[in-house]
Structure formats: structure tokens, C-alpha cells
N, C-alpha and C. Protein backbone atom coordinates (compact mmCIF):
# COMPACT_ATOMS: atom_id res chain seq x y z
N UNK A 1 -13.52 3.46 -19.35
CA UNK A 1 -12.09 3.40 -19.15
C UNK A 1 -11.64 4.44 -18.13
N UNK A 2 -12.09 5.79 -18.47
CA UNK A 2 -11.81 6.60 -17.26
C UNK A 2 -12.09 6.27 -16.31
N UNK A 3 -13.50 5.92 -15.54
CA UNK A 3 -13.86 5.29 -14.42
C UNK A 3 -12.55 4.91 -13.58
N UNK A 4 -12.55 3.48 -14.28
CA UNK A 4 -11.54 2.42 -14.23
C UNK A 4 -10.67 3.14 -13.30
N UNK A 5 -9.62 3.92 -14.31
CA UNK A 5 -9.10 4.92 -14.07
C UNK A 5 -8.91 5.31 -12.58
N UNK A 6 -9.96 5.88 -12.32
CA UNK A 6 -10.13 7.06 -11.09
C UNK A 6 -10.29 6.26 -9.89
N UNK A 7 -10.69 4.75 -10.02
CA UNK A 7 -11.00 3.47 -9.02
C UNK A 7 -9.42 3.23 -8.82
N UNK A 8 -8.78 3.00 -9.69
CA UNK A 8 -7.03 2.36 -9.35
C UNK A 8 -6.77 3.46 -8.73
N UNK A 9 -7.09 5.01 -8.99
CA UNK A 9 -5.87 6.18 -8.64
C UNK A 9 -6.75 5.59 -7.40
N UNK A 10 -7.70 6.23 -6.92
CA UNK A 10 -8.41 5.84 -5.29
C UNK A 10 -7.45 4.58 -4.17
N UNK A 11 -7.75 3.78 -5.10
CA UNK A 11 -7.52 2.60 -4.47
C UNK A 11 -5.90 2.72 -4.15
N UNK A 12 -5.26 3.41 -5.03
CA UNK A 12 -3.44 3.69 -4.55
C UNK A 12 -3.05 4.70 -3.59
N UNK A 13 -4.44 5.62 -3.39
CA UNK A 13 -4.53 6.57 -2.44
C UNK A 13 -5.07 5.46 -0.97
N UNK A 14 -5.50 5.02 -0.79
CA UNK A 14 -6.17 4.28 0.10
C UNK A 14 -5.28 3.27 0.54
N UNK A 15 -4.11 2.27 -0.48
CA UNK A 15 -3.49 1.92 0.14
C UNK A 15 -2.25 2.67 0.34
N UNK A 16 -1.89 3.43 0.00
CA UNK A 16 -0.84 4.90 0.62
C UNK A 16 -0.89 4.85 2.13
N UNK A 17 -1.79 5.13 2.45
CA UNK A 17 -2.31 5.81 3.66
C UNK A 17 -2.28 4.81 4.62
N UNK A 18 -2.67 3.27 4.29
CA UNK A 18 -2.73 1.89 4.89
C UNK A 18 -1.16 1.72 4.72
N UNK A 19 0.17 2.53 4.20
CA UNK A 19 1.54 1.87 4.01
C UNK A 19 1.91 3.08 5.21
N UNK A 20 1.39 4.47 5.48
CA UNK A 20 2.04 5.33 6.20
C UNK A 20 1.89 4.89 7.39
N UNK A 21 0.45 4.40 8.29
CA UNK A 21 0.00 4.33 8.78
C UNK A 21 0.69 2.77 9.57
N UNK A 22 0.95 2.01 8.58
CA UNK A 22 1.43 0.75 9.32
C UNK A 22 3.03 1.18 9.27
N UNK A 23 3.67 1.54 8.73
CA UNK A 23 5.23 1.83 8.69
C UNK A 23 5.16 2.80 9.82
N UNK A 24 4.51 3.84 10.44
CA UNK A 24 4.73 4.53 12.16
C UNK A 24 4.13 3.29 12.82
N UNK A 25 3.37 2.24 12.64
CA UNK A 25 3.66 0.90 13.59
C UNK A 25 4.80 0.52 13.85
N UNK A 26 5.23 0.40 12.81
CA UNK A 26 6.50 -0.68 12.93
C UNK A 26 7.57 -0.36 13.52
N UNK A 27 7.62 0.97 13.28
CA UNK A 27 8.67 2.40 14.30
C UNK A 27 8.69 2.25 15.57
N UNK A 28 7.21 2.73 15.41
CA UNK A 28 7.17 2.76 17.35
C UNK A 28 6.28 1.65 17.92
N UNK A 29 6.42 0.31 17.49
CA UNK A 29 5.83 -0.46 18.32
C UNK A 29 6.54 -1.07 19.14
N UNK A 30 6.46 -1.27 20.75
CA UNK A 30 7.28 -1.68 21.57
C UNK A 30 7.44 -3.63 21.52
N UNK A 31 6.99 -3.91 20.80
CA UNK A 31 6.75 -5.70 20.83
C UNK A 31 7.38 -6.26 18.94
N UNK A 32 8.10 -7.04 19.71
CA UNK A 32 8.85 -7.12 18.10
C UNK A 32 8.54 -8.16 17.36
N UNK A 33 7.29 -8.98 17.64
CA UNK A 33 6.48 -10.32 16.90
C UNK A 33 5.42 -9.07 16.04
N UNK A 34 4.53 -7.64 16.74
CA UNK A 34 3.95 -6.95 16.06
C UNK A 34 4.93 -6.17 14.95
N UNK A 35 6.15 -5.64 15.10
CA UNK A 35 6.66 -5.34 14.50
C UNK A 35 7.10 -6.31 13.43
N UNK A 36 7.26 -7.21 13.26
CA UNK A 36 7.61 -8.10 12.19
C UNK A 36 6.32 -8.24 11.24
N UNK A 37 5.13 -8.89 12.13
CA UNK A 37 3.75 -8.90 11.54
C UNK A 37 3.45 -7.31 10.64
N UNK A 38 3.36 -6.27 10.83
CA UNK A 38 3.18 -5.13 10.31
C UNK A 38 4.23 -4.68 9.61
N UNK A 39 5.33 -5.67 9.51
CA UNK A 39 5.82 -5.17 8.29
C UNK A 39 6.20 -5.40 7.54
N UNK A 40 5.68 -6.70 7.47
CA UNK A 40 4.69 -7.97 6.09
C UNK A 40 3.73 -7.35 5.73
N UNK A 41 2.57 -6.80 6.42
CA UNK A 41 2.07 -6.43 5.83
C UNK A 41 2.26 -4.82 4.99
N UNK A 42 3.23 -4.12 5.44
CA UNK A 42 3.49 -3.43 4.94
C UNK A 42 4.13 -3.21 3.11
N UNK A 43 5.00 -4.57 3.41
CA UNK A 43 5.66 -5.26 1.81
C UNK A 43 4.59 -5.33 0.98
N UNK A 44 4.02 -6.31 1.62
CA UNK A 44 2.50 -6.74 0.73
C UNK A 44 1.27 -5.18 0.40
N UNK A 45 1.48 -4.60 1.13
CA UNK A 45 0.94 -3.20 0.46
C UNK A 45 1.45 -2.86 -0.49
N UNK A 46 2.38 -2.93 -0.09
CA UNK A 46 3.66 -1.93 -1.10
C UNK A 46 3.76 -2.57 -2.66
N UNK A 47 3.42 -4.36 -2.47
CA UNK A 47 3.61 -4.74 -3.62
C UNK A 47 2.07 -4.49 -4.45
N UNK A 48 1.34 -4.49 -3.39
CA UNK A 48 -0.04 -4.57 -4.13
C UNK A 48 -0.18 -3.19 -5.26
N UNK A 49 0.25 -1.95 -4.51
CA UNK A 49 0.22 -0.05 -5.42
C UNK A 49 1.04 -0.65 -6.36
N UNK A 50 2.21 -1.36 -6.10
CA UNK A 50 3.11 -1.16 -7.72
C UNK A 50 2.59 -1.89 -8.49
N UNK A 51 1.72 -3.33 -8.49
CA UNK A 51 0.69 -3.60 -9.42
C UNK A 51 -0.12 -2.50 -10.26
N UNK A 52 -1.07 -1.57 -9.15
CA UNK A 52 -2.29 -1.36 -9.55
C UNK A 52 -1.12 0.06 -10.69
N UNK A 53 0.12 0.94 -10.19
CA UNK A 53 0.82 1.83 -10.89
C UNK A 53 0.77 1.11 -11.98
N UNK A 54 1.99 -0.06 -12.07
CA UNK A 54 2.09 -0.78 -13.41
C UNK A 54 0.66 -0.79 -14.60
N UNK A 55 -0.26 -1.22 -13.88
CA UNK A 55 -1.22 -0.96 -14.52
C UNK A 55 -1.78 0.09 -15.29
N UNK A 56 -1.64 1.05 -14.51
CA UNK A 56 -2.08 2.94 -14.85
C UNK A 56 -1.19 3.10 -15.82
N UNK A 57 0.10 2.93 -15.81
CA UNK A 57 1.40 3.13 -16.98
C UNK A 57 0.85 1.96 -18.30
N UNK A 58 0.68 0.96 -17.88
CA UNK A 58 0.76 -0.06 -19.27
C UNK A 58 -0.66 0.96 -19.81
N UNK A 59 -1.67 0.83 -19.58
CA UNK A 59 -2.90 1.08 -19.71
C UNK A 59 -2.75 2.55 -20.24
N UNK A 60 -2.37 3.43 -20.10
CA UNK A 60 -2.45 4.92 -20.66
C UNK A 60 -1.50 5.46 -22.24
């Protein structure tokens, strides 16, 4: 169970970094079809951590 655990915290660290990283795309990208694209995928990050959180909370 801890394992488990320490794989979700990782994995919310990992996509953190994949939400900072594409949100200064979306800032400063000069083309606004990339800017739209990156920040879909940015949502879809965003929704994916509040899964894996929800999880860490139900689960503890």
C-alpha cells in the first residue's frame, strides 16, 4: 500500500512539472493553433493529478 503510495505522489510530481512546463508554452508561444493545442493538453493534465489527489485522499 505504501508503495502504491509513493508511485501516485511521483507520478503528481511528474505531471506538475509536464502542467508548468506546458502553461510557459501557452504564454509565450507566438502561433495560436499551438497555443490552443497545449492548452488542452494542459486541462487534461490538470484533470489527470486531481484524479490520482482524489485518490491519495479517498485511500488514506
Amino acid at each position: 500500500m505504501r508503495k502504491k503510495k509513493s508511485v501516485l505522489l511521483a507520478g503528481c510530481n511528474v505531471f506538475g512539472i509536464l502542467i508548468i512546463t506546458g502553461s510557459v508554452q501557452v504564454v509565450f508561444s507566438p502561433y495560436m493553433f499551438l497555443r490552443i493545442v497545449m492548452l488542452l493538453s494542459v486541462v487534461g493534465c490538470s484533470i489527470g493529478i486531481g484524479a490520482f489527489i482524489r485518490e491519495l485522499c479517498i485511500k488514506t
